[in-house]
N, C-alpha and C. Protein backbone atom coordinates (compact mmCIF):
# COMPACT_ATOMS: atom_id res chain seq x y z
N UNK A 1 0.83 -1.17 0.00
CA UNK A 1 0.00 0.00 0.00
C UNK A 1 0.88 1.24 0.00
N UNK A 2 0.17 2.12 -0.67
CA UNK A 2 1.37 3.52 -1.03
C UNK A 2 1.32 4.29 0.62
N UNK A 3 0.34 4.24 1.36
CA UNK A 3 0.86 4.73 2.42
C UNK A 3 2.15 4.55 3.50
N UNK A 4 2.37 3.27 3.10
CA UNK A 4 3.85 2.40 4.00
C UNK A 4 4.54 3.74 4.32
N UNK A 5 5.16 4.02 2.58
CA UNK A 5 6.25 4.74 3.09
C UNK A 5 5.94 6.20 2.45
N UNK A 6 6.75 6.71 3.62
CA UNK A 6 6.28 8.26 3.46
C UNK A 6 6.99 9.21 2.83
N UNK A 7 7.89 8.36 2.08
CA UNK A 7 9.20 9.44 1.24
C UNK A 7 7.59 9.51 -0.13
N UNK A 8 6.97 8.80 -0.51
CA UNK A 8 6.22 8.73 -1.78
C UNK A 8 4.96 9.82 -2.04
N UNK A 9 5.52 11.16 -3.30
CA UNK A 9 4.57 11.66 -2.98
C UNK A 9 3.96 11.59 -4.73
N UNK A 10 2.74 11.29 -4.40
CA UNK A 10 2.07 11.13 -6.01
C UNK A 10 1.27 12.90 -5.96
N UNK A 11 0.76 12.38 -7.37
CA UNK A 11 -0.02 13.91 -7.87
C UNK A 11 -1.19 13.70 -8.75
N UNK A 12 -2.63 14.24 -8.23
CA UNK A 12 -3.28 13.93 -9.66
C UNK A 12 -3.71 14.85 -10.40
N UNK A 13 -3.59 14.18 -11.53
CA UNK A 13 -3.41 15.00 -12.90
C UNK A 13 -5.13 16.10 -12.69
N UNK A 14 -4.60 17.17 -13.33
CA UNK A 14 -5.74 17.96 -13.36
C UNK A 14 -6.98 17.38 -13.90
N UNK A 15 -7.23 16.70 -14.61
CA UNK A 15 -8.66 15.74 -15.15
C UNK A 15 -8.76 15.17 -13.83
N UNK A 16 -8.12 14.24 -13.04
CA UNK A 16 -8.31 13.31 -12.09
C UNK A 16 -8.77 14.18 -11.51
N UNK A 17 -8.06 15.60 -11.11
CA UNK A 17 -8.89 15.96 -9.68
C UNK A 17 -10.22 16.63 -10.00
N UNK A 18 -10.73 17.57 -10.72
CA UNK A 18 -11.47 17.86 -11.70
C UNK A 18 -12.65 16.75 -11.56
N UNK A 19 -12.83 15.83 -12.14
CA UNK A 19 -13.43 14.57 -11.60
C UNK A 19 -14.13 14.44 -10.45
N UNK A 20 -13.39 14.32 -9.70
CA UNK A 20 -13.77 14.06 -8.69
C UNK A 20 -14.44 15.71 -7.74
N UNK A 21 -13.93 16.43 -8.26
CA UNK A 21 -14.66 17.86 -7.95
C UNK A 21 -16.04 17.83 -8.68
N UNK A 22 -16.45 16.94 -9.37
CA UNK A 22 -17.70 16.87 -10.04
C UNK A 22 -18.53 15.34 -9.38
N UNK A 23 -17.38 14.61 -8.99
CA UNK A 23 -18.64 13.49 -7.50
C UNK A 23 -18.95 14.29 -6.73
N UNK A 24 -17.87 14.87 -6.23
CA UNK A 24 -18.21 16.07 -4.96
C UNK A 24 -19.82 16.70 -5.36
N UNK A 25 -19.79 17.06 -6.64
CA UNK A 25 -20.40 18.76 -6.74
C UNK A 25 -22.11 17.83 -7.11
N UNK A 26 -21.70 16.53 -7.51
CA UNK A 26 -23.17 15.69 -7.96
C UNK A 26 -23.82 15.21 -6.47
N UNK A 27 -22.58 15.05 -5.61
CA UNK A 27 -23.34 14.36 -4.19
C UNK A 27 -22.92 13.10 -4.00
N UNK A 28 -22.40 12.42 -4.83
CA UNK A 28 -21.88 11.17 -4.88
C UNK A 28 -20.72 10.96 -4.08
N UNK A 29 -19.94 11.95 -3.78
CA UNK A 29 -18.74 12.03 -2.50
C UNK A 29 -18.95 13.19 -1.58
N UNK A 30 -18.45 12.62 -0.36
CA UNK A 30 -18.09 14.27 0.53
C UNK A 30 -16.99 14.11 0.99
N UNK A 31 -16.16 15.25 1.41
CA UNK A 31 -14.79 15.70 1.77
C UNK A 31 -14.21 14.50 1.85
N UNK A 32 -14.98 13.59 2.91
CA UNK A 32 -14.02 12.01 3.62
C UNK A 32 -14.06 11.13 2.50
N UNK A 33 -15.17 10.94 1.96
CA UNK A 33 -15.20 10.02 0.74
C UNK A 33 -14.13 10.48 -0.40
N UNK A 34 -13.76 11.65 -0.93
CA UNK A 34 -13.20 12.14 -2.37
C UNK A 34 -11.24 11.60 -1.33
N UNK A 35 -11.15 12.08 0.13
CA UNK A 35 -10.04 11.87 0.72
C UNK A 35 -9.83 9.77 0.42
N UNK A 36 -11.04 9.18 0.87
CA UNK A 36 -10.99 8.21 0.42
C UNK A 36 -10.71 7.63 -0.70
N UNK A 37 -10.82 8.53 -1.50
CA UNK A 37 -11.08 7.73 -3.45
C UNK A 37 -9.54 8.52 -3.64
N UNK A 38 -9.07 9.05 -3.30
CA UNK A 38 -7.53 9.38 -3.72
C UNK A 38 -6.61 8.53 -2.95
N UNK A 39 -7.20 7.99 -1.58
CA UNK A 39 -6.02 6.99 -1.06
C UNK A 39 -6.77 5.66 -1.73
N UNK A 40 -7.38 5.21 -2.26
CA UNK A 40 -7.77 4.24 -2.95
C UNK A 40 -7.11 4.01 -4.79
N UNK A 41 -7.14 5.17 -5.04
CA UNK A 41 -6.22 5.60 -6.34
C UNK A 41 -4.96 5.40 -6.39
N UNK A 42 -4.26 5.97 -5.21
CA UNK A 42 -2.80 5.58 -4.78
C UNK A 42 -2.48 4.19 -4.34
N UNK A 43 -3.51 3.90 -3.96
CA UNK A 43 -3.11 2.46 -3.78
C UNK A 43 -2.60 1.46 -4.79
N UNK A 44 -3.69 1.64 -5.55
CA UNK A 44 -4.03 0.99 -6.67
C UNK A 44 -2.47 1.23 -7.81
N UNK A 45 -2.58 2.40 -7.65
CA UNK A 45 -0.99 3.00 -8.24
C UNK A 45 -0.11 2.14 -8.01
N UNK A 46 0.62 2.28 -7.01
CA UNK A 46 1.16 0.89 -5.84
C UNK A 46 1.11 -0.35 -6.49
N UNK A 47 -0.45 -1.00 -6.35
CA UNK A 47 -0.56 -2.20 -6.63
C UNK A 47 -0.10 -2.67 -8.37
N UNK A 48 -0.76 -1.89 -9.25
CA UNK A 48 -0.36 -1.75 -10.44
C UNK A 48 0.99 -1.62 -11.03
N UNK A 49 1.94 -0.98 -9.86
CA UNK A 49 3.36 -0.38 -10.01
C UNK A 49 3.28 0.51 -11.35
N UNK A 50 2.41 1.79 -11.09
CA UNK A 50 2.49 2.60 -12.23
C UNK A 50 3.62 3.07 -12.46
N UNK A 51 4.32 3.35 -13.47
CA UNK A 51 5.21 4.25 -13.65
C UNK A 51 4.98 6.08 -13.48
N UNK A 52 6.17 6.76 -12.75
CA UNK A 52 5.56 8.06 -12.47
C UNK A 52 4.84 8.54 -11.12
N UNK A 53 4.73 9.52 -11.09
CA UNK A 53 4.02 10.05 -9.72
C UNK A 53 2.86 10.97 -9.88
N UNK A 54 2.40 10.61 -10.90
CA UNK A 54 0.73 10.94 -11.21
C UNK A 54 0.19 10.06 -11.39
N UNK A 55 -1.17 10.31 -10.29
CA UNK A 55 -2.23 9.59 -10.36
C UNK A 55 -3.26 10.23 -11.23
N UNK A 56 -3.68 9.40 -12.44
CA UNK A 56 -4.58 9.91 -13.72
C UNK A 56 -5.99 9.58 -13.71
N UNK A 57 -6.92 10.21 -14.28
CA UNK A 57 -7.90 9.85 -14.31
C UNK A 57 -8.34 8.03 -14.48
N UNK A 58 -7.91 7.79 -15.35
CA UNK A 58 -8.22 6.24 -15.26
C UNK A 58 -7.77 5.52 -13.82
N UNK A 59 -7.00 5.91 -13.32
CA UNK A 59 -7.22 5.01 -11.80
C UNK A 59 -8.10 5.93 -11.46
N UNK A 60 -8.59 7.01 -10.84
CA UNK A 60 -8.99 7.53 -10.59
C UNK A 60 -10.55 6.93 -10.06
N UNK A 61 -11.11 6.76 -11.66
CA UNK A 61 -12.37 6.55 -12.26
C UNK A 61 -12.43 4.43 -11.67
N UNK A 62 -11.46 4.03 -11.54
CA UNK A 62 -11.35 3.04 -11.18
C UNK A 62 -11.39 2.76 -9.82
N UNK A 63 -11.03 3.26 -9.26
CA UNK A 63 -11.12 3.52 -7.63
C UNK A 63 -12.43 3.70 -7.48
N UNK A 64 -13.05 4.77 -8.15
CA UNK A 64 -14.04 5.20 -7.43
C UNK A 64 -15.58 3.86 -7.77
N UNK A 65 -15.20 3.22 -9.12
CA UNK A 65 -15.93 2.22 -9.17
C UNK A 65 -16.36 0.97 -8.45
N UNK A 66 -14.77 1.01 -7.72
CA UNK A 66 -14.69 0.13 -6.93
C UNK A 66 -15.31 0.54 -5.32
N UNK A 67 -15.28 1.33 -5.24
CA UNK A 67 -15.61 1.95 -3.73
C UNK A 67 -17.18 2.47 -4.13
N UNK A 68 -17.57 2.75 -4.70
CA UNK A 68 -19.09 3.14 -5.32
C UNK A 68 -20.23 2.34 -5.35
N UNK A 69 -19.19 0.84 -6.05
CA UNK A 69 -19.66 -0.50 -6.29
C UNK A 69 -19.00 -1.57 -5.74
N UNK A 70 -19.33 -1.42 -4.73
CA UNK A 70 -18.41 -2.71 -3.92
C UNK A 70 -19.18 -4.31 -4.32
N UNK A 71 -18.43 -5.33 -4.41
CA UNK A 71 -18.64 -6.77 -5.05
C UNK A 71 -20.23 -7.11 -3.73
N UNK A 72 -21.30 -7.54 -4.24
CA UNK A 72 -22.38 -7.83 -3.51
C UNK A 72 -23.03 -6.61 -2.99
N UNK A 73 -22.78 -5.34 -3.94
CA UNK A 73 -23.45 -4.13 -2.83
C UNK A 73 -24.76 -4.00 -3.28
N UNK A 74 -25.85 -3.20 -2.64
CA UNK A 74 -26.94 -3.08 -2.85
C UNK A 74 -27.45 -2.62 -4.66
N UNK A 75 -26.12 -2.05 -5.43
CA UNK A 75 -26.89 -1.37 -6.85
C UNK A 75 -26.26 0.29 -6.50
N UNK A 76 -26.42 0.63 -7.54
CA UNK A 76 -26.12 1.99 -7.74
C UNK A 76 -27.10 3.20 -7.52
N UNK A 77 -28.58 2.79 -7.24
CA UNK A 77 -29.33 3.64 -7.25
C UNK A 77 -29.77 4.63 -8.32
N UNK A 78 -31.03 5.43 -8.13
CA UNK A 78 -31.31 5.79 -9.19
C UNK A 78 -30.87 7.58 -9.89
N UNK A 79 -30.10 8.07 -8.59
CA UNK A 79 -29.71 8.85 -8.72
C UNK A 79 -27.95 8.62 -9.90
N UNK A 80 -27.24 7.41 -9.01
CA UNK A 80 -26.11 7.44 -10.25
C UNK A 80 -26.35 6.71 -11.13
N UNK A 81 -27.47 6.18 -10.87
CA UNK A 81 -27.67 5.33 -12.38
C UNK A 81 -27.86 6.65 -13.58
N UNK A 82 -28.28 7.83 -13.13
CA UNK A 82 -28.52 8.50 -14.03
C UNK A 82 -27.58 9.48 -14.21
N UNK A 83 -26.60 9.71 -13.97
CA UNK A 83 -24.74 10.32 -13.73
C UNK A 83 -24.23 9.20 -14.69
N UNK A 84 -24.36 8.19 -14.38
CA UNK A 84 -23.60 7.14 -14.86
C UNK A 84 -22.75 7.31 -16.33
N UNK A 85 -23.73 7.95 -17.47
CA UNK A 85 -22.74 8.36 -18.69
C UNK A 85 -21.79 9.71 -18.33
N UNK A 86 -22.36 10.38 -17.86
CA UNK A 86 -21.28 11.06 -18.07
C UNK A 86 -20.58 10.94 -16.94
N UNK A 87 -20.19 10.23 -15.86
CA UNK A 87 -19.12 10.26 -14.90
C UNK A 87 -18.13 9.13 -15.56
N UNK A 88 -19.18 7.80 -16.28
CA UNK A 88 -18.08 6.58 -16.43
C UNK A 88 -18.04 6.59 -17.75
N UNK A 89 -17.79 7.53 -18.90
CA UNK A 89 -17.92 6.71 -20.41
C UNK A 89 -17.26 8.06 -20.95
């Protein structure tokens, strides 16, 4: 996990953060959640062994799928079901 060590500092790309200033602004994240979906991004960074120290929209958008839609979760509801094109496509 990218938190281990603390010499590691990533960056996300202006689309990535941008992004996620638009879960924010739809309701789909708040402060703790968007703090969540960037240490979930970095992780993933980590796990992937991206090259570089930007975190890009595509993890980004991947993280947040995963944390949005967790494996057995209730559904997306009908509010992001209807976000859904333009946040994921």
């Amino acid at each position: 996990m990218i938190h281990d060590d603390p010499q590691v500092v990533l960056k996300l790309t202006g689309r990535a953060t941008r992004w996620i200033q638009l879960l924010q602004d739809f309701g789909h994240v708040d402060i703790a959640g968007a703090d969540q979906l960037v240490m979930a991004a970095a992780n993933l960074h980590a796990d992937l062994q991206v090259e570089g120290d930007r975190i890009d929209l595509g993890l980004v958008r991947r993280a947040a799928a995963m944390l949005l839609f967790p494996p057995g979760g209730e559904g997306t509801g009908p509010v992001l079901e209807e976000d859904w094109p333009l946040l994921f496509s």
